[in-house]
C-alpha atoms as a PDB file:
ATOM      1  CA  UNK A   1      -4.207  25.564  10.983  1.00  0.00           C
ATOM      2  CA  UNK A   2      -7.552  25.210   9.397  1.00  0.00           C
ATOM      3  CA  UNK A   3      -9.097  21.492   9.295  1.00  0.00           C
ATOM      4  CA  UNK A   4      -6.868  20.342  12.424  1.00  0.00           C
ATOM      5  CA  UNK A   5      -8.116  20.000  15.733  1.00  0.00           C
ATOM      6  CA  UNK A   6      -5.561  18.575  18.579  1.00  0.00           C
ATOM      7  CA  UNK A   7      -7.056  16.542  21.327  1.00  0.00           C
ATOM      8  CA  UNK A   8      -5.328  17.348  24.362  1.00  0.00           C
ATOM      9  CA  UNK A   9      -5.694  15.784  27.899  1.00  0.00           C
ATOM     10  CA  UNK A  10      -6.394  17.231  31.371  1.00  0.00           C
ATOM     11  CA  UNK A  11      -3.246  18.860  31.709  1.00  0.00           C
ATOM     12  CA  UNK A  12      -3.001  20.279  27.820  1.00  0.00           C
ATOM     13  CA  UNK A  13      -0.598  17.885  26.460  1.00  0.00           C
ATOM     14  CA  UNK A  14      -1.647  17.136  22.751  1.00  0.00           C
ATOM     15  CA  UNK A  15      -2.583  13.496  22.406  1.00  0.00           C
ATOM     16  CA  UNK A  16      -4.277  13.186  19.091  1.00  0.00           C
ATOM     17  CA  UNK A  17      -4.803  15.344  16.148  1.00  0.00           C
ATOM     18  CA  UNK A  18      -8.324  14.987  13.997  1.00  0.00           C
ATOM     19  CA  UNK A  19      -7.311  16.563  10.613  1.00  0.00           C
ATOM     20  CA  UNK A  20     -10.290  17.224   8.309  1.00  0.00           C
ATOM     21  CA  UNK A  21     -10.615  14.810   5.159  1.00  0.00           C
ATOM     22  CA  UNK A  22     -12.015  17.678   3.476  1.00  0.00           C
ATOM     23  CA  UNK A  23      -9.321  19.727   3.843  1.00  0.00           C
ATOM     24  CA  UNK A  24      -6.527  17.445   3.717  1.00  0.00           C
ATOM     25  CA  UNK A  25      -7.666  14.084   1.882  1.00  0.00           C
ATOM     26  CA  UNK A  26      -5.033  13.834  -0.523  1.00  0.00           C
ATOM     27  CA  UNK A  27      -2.257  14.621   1.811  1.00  0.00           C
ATOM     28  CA  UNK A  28      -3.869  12.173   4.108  1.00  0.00           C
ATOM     29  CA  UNK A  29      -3.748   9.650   1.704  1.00  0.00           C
ATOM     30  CA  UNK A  30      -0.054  10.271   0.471  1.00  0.00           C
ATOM     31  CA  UNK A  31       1.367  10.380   3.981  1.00  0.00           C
ATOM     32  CA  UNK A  32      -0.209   6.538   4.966  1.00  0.00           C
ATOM     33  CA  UNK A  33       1.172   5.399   1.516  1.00  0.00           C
ATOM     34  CA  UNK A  34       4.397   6.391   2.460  1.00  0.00           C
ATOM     35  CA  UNK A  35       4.242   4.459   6.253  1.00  0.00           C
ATOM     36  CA  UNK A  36       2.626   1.793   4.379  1.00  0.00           C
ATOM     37  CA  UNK A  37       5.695   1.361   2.201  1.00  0.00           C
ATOM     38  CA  UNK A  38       8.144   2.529   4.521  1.00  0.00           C
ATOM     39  CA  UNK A  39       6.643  -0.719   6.753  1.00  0.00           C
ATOM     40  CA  UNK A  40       7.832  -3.364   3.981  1.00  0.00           C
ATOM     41  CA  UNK A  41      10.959  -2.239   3.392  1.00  0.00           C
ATOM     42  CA  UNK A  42      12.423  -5.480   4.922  1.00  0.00           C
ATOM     43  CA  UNK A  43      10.072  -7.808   3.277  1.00  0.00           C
ATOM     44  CA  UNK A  44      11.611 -10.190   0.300  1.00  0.00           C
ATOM     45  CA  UNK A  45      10.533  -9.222  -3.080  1.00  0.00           C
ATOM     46  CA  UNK A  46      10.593 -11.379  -5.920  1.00  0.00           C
ATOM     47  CA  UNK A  47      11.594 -10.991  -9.295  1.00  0.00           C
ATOM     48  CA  UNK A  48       8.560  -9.964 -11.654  1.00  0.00           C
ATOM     49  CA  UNK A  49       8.369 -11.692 -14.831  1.00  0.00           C
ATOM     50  CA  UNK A  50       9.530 -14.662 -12.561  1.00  0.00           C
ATOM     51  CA  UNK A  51       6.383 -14.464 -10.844  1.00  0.00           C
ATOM     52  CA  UNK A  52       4.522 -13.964 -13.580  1.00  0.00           C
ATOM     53  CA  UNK A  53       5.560 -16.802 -15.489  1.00  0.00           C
ATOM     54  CA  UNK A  54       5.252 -18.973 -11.795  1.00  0.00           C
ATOM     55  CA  UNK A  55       1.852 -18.008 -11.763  1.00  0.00           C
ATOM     56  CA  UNK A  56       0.893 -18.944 -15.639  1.00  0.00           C
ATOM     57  CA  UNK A  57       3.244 -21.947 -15.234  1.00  0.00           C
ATOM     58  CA  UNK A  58       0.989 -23.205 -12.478  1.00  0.00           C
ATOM     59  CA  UNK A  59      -2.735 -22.343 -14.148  1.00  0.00           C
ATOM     60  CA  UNK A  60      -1.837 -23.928 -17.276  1.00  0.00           C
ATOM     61  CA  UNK A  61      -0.959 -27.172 -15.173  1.00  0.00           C
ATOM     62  CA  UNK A  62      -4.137 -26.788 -13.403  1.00  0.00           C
ATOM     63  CA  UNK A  63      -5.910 -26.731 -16.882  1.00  0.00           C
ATOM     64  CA  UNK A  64      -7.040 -23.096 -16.567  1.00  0.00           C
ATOM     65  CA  UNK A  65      -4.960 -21.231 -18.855  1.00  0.00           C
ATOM     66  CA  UNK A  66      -2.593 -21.925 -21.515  1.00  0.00           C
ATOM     67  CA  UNK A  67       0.932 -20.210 -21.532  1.00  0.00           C
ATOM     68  CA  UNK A  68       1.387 -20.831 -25.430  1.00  0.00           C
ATOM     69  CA  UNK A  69       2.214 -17.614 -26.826  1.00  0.00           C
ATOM     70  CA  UNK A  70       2.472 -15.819 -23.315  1.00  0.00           C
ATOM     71  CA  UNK A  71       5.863 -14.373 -22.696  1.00  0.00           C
ATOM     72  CA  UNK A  72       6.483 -11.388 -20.194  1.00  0.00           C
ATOM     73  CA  UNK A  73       9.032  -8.729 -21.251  1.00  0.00           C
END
């Protein structure tokens, strides 16, 4: 395959692949999203426009922004 080298050790097992940005950048790219989001699949999310509002909630207390006519949804 062009733009993919193996590595391979002293008795010819593969160890390690070096695949060619050039070649294969997006598909690079696309395949460590996907681990990336496979990885927090267990993590707690959180409600959007909950955290939203949390976060305005808590600037506008700290006298940095003013929810007044800031809704989400």
């Amino acid at each position: 395959m062009k733009g993919v080298k193996y590595i391979t050790d002293q008795k010819g097992n593969k160890t390690a692949v070096v695949i060619s940005l050039k070649n294969y950048k997006e598909e690079i790219e696309d395949f460590l999203d996907g681990l990336e989001a496979s990885s927090r699949l267990e993590e707690p999310s959180a409600d959007f426009e909950k955290t939203v509002n949390k976060i305005l909630k808590s600037k506008s207390v700290h006298g940095k922004v003013s929810t007044k006519n800031k809704k989400v949804g």
